[in-house]
Protein backbone atom coordinates (compact mmCIF):
# COMPACT_ATOMS: atom_id res chain seq x y z
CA UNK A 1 150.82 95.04 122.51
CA UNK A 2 149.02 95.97 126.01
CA UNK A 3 145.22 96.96 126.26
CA UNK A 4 146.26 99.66 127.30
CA UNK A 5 143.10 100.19 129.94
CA UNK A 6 140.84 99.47 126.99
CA UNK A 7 137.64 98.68 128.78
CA UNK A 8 135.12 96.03 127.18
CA UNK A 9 131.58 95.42 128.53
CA UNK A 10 129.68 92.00 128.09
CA UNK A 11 126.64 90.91 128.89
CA UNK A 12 125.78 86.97 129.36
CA UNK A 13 122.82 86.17 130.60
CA UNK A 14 122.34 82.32 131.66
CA UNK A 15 125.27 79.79 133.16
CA UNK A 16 126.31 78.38 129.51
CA UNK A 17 127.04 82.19 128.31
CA UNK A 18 129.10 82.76 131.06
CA UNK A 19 131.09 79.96 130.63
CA UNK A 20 131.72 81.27 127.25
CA UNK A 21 132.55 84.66 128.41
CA UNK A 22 134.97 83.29 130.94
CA UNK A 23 137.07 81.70 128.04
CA UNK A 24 136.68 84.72 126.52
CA UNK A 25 138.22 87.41 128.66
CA UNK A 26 140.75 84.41 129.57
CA UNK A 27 142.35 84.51 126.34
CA UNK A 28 142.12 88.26 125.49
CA UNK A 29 143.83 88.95 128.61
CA UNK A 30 146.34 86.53 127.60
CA UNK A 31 147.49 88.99 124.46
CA UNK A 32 146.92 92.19 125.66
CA UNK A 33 147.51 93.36 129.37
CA UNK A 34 145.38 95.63 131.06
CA UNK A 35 142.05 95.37 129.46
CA UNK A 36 139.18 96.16 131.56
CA UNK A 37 135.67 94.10 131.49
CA UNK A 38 132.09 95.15 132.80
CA UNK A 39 128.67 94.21 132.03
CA UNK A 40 126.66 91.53 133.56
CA UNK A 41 128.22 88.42 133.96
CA UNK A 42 128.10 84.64 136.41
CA UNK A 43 131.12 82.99 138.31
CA UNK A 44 133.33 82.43 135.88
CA UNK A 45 133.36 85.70 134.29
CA UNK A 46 133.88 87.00 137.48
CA UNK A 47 136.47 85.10 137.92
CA UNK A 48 138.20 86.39 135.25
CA UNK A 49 137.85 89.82 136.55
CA UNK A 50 134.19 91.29 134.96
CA UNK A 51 132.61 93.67 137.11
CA UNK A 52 129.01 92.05 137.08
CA UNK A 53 126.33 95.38 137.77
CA UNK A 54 124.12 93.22 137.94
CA UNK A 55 123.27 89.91 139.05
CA UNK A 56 123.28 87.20 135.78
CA UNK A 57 120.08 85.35 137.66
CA UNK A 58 118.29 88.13 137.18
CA UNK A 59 118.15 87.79 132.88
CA UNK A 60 118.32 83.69 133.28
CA UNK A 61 114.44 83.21 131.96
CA UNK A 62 113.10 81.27 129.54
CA UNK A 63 109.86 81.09 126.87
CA UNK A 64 107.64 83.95 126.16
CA UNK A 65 105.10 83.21 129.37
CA UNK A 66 107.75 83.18 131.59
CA UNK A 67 109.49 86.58 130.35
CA UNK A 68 106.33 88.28 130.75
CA UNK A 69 106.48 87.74 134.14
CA UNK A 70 109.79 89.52 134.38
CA UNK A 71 109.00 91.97 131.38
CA UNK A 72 109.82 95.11 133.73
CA UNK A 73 112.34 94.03 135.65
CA UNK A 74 114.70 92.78 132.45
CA UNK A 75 113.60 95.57 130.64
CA UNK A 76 114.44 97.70 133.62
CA UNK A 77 117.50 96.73 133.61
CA UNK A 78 118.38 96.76 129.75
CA UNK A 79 117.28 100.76 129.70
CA UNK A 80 119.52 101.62 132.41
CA UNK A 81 122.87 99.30 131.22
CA UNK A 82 122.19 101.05 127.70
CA UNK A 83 122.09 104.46 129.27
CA UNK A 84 125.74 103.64 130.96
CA UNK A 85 127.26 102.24 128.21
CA UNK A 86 126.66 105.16 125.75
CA UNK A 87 127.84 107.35 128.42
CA UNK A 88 130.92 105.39 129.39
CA UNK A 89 131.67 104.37 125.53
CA UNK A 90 133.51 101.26 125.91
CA UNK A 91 135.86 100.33 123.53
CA UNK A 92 133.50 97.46 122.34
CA UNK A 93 130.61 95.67 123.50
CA UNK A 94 131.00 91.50 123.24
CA UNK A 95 126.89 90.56 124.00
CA UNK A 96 127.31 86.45 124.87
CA UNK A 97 123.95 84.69 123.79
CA UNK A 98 120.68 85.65 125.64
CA UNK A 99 119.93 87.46 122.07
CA UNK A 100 116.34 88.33 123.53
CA UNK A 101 118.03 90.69 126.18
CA UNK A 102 121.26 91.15 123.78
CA UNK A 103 120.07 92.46 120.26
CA UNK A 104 118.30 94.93 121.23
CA UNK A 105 121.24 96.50 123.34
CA UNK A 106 123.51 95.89 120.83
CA UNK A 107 121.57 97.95 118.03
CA UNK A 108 121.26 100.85 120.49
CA UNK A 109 125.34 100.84 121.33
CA UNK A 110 126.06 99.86 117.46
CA UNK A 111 123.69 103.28 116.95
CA UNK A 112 125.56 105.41 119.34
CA UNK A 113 128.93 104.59 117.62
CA UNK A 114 129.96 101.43 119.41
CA UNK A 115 130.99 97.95 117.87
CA UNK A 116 128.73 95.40 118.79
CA UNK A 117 129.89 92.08 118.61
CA UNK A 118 127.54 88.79 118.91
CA UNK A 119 128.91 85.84 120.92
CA UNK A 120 126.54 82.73 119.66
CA UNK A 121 124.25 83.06 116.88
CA UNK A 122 120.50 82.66 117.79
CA UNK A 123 118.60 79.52 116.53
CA UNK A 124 118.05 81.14 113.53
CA UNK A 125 118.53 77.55 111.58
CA UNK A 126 115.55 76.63 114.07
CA UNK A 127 113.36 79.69 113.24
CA UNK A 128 111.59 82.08 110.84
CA UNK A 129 114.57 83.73 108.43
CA UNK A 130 113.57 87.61 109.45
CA UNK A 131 115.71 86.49 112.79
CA UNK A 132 119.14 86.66 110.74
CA UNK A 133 117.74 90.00 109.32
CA UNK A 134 117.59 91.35 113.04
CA UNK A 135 120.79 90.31 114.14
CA UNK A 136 122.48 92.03 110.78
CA UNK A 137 121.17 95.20 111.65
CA UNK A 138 122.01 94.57 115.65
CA UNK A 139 125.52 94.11 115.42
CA UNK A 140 128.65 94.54 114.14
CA UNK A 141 130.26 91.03 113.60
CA UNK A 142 129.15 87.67 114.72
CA UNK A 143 131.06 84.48 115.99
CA UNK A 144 129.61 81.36 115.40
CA UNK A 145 129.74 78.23 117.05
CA UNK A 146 128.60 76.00 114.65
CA UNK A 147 129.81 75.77 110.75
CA UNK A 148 126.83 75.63 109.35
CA UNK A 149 125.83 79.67 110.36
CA UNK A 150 128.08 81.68 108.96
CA UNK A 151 126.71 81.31 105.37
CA UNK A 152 123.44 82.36 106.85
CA UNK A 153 124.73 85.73 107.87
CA UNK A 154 126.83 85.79 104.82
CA UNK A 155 124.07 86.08 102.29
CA UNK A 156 122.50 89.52 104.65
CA UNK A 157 126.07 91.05 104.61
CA UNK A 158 127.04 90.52 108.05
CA UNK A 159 130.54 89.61 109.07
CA UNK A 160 131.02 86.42 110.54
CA UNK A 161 133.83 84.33 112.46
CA UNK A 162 133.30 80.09 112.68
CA UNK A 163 134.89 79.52 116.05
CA UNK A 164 133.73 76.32 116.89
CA UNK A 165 132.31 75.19 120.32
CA UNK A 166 134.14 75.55 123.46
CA UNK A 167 133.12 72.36 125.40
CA UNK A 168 134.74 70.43 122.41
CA UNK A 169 137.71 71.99 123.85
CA UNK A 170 137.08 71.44 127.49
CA UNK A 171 135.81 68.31 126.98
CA UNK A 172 138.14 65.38 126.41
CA UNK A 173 137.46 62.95 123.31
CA UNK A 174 137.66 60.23 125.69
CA UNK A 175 135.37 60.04 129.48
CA UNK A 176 136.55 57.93 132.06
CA UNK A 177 133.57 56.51 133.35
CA UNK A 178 135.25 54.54 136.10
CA UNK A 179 137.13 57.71 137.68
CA UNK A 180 133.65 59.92 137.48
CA UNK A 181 132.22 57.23 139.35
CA UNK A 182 134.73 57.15 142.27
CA UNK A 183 134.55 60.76 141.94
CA UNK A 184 130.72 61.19 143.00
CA UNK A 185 130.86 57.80 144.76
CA UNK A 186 128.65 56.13 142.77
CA UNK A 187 128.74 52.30 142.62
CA UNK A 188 131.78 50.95 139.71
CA UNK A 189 128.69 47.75 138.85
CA UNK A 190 125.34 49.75 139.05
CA UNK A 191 123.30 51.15 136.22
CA UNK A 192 123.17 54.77 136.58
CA UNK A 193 121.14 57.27 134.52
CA UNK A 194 121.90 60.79 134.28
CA UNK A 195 118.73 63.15 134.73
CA UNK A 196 119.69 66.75 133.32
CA UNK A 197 116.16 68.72 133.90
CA UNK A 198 117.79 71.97 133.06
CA UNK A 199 119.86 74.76 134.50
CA UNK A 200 116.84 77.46 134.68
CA UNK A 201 114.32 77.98 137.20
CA UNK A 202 111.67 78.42 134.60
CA UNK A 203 112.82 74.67 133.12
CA UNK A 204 112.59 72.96 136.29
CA UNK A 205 108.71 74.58 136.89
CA UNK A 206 107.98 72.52 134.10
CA UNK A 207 110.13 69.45 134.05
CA UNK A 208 111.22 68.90 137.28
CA UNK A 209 108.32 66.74 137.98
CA UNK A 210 108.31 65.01 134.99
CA UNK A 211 112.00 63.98 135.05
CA UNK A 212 110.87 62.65 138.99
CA UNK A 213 107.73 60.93 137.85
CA UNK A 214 109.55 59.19 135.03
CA UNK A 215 112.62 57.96 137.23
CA UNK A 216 110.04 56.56 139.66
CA UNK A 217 108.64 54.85 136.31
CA UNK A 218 111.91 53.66 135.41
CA UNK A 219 112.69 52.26 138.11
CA UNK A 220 109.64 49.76 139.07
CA UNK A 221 110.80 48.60 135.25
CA UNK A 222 114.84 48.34 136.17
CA UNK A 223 114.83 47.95 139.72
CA UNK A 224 118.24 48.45 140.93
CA UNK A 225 119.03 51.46 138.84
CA UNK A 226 120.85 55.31 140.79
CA UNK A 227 120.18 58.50 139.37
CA UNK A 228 122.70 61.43 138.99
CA UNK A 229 121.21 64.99 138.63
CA UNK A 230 123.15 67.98 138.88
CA UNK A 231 121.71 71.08 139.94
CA UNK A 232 123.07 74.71 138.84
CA UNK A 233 122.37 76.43 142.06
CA UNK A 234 120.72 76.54 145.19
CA UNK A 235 117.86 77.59 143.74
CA UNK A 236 117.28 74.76 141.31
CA UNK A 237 118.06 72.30 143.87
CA UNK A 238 115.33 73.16 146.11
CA UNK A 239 112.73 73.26 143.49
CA UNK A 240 114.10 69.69 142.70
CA UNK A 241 113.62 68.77 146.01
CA UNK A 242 110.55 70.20 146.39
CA UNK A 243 109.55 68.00 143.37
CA UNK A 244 110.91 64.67 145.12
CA UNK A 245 108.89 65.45 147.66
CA UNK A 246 105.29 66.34 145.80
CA UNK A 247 105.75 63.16 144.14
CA UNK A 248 106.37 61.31 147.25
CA UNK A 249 110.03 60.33 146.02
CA UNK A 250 111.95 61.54 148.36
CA UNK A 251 113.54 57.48 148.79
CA UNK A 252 114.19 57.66 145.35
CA UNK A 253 117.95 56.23 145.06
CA UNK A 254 119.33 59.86 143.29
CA UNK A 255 122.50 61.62 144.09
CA UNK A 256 121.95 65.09 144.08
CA UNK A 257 124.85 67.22 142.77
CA UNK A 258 126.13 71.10 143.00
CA UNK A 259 127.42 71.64 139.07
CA UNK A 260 129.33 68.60 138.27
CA UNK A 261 127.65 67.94 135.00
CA UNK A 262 130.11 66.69 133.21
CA UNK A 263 131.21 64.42 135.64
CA UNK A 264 127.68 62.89 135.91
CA UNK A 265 127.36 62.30 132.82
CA UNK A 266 130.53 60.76 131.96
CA UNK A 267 129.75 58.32 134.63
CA UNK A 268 125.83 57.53 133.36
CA UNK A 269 125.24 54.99 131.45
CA UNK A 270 122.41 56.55 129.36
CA UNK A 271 121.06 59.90 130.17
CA UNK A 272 117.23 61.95 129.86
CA UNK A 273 118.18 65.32 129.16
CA UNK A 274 116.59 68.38 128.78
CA UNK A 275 116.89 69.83 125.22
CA UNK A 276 119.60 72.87 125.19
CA UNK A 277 122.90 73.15 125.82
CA UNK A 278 123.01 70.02 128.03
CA UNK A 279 122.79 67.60 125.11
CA UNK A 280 125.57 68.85 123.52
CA UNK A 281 127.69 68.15 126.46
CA UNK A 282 126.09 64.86 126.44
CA UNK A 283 127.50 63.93 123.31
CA UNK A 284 130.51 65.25 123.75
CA UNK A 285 131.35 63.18 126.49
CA UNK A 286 129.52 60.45 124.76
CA UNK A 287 126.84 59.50 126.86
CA UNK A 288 123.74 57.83 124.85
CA UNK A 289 120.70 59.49 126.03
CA UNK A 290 117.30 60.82 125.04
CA UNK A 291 115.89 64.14 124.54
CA UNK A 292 112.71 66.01 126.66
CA UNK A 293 111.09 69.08 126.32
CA UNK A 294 108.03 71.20 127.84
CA UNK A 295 107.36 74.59 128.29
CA UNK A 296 104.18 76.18 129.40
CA UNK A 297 101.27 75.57 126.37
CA UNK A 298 101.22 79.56 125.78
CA UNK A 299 104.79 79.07 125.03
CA UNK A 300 104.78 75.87 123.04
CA UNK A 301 101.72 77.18 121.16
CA UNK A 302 103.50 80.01 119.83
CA UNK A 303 107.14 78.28 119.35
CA UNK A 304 105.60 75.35 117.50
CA UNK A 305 103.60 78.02 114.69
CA UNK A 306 107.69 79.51 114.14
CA UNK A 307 110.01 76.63 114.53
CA UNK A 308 110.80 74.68 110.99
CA UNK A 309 113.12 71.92 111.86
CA UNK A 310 111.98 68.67 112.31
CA UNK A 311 113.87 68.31 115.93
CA UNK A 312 115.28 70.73 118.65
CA UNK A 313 117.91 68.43 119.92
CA UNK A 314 121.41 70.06 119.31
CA UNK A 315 123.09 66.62 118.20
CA UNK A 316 119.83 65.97 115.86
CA UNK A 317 120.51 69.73 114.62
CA UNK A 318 124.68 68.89 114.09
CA UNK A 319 123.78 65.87 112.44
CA UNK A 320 121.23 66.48 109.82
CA UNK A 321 118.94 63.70 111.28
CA UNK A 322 117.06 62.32 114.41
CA UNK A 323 119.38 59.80 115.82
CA UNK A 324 118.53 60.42 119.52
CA UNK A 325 114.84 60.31 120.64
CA UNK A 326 113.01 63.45 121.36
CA UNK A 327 109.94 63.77 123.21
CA UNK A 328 108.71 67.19 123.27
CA UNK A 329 105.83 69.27 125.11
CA UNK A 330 102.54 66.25 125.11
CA UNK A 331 104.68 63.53 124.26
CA UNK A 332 107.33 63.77 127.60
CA UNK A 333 105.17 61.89 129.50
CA UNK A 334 107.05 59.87 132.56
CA UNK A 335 105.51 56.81 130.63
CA UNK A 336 107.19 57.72 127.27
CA UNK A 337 110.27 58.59 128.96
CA UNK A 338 110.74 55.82 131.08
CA UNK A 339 110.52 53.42 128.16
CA UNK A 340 112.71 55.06 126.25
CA UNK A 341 115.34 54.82 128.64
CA UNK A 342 114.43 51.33 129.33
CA UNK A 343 114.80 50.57 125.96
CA UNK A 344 118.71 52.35 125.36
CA UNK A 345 119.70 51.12 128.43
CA UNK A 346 119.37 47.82 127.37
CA UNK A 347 119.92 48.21 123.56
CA UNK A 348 124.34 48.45 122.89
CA UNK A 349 123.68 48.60 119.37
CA UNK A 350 121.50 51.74 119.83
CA UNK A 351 123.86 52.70 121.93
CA UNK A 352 127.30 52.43 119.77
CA UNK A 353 125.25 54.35 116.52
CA UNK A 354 124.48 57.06 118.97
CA UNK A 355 128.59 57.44 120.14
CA UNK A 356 129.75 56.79 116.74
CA UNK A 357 127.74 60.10 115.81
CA UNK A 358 129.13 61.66 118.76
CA UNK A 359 132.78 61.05 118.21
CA UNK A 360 132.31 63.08 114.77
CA UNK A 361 130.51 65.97 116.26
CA UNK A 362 133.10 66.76 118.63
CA UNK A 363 135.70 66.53 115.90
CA UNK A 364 134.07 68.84 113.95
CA UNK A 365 133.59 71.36 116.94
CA UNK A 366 136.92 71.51 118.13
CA UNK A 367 138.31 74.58 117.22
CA UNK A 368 139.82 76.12 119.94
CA UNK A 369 137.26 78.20 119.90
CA UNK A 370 137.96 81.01 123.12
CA UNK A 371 141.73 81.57 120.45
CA UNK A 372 139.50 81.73 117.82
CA UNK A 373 137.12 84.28 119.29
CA UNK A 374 139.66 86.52 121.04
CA UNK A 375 141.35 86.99 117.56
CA UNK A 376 138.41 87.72 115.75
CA UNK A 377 137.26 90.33 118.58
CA UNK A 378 140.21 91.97 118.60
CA UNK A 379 140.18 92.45 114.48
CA UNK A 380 137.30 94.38 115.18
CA UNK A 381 138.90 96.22 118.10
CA UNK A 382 141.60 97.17 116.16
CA UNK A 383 139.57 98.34 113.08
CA UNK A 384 137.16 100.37 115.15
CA UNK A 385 140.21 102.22 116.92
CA UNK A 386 141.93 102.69 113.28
């Protein structure tokens, strides 16, 4: 069956959604030819063939104080993509995470007539239940990534697909750290930590810094140590060498990387990462590592009064219990940090429980999920056209 010139519009709003959305419109075009995709999208829905309207840097903020700061502009841009959409009436509308942005667009199209389908389920396990009442009402079916959501959705009579995470696909069960390493150049015999500060520039105001201040701790403990960080765009590599260079580290023995995440952390040894979607691909490639987190202390003050779980790491979520370190908001101190990291880098034990855990994680996440989705998106196509 051809799409026929069906046209689809999706909106992701940060680098991990569009990777998603890539898959995505990868495998629907793959059983029907001649669909057509629009929205806002990054590279690799592009790629694929989305027309982005508008830039996906523009939505790509993070924590309450931060979106203020951008309040008009993303709602700006929200009014005038919902106004287009009604008019236009795509077929279906797929929104890919970013559910601050998202649900509220989807309700409005799911109003006017048009399915609304949720790619990634907020952090509702994370969060106050009324969240999994909001996204009920916002849209019209939901795909989850993880197999614990779609009983939470259940019980408020929303639809729900498990699909499974799509960097258990990508990812191979086994890393080669010896080819990442003569990839990047990096040294076959050195120790070599992975810094992951995040992907945002509203991450990096925050932790940039500290990841910096605690390298420089680490390494009057472990001299002899190189550091791998990989920076998601221009952008974020300037503000990381802006950092280097407030903390007077600009001889401090790091490799500097455009993308090539995966491939720095396959060839770390341990890694400090920034909690998100980073630590899952962590464990997937089944680097040992330990968890950081601050935002700015309006932010944190008003997460900490609505989050209920005990962690925020995604492999402490998966897991049911805290099995990699987490130092969040006053407790990331370089200090902290840096012994930490001392500590794993030294400790194989620690190490091997950490893997072990890791090595079931991605078996449970491998689903194929971007098959999974594109069947489960076009179930609702179907029915909304019958």
């Amino acid at each position: 069956m051809t799409g026929n010139g069906i046209r689809i519009a999706m909106v992701a709003g940060e680098t991990s959604g569009d990777l998603l959305g890539g898959h995505l419109i990868a495998a629907l075009k793959a059983r029907r030819a001649g669909m057509r995709f629009s929205g806002i999208g990054g590279a690799k829905m592009i790629e694929q063939g989305l027309e982005s309207l508008y830039p996906i840097e523009r939505l790509a903020v993070r924590g309450y104080a931060e979106v203020l700061g951008h309040y008009r502009e993303i709602t700006g841009i929200r009014k005038r993509l919902a106004r287009r959409l009604i008019d236009e009436r795509p077929a279906l509308f797929i929104g890919i995470d970013s559910s601050d942005f998202n649900l509220d667009l989807e309700r409005q199209l799911k109003d006017a007539g048009i399915p609304a389908v949720h790619y990634v389920s907020p952090s509702v396990w994370a969060w106050r239940g009324w969240r999994v009442r909001r996204v009920a009402r916002s849209v019209t079916h939901l795909l989850a990534l993880f197999p614990f959501e779609p009983a939470l959705y259940r019980k408020a009579g929303l639809a729900v697909t498990y699909v499974g995470h799509p960097l258990a696909d990508v990812i191979p069960l086994q890393s080669d750290r010896a080819q990442a390493r003569a990839q990047l150049r990096l040294s076959a015999t050195s120790r070599v930590i992975a810094l992951l500060p995040g992907s945002r520039r509203s991450e990096l105001q925050y932790m940039g810094e500290l990841f910096v201040r605690t390298a420089r701790q680490l390494l009057q403990q472990e001299p002899g140590v190189h550091f791998v960080c990989p920076t998601a765009s221009r952008g974020t590599r300037e503000q990381l060498e802006a950092a280097l260079y407030r903390q007077g580290a600009r001889d401090l023995p790091v490799t500097l990387l455009f993308g090539h995440s995966h491939e720095a952390l396959a060839a770390a040894d341990v890694a400090l990462v920034a909690s998100g979607t980073a630590t899952l691909e962590a464990a997937l490639i089944k680097t040992p590592m330990v968890i950081a987190y601050r935002q700015s202390p309006v932010t944190w003050a008003l997460m900490r009064r609505m989050i209920y779980l005990p962690y925020i790491g995604l492999p402490n979520i998966l897991a049911g219990e805290a099995f990699v370190p987490e130092f969040v908001q006053d407790r990331a101190t370089p200090e902290a940090l840096a012994a930490a990291l001392g500590t794993l880098l030294h400790d194989r034990q620690a190490q091997r429980r950490q893997i072990e855990r890791f090595h079931a994680i991605h078996a449970m996440l491998r689903q194929n999920t971007a098959e999974k989705a594109a069947e489960a998106v076009l179930r609702v196509l179907d029915g909304a056209r019958g």
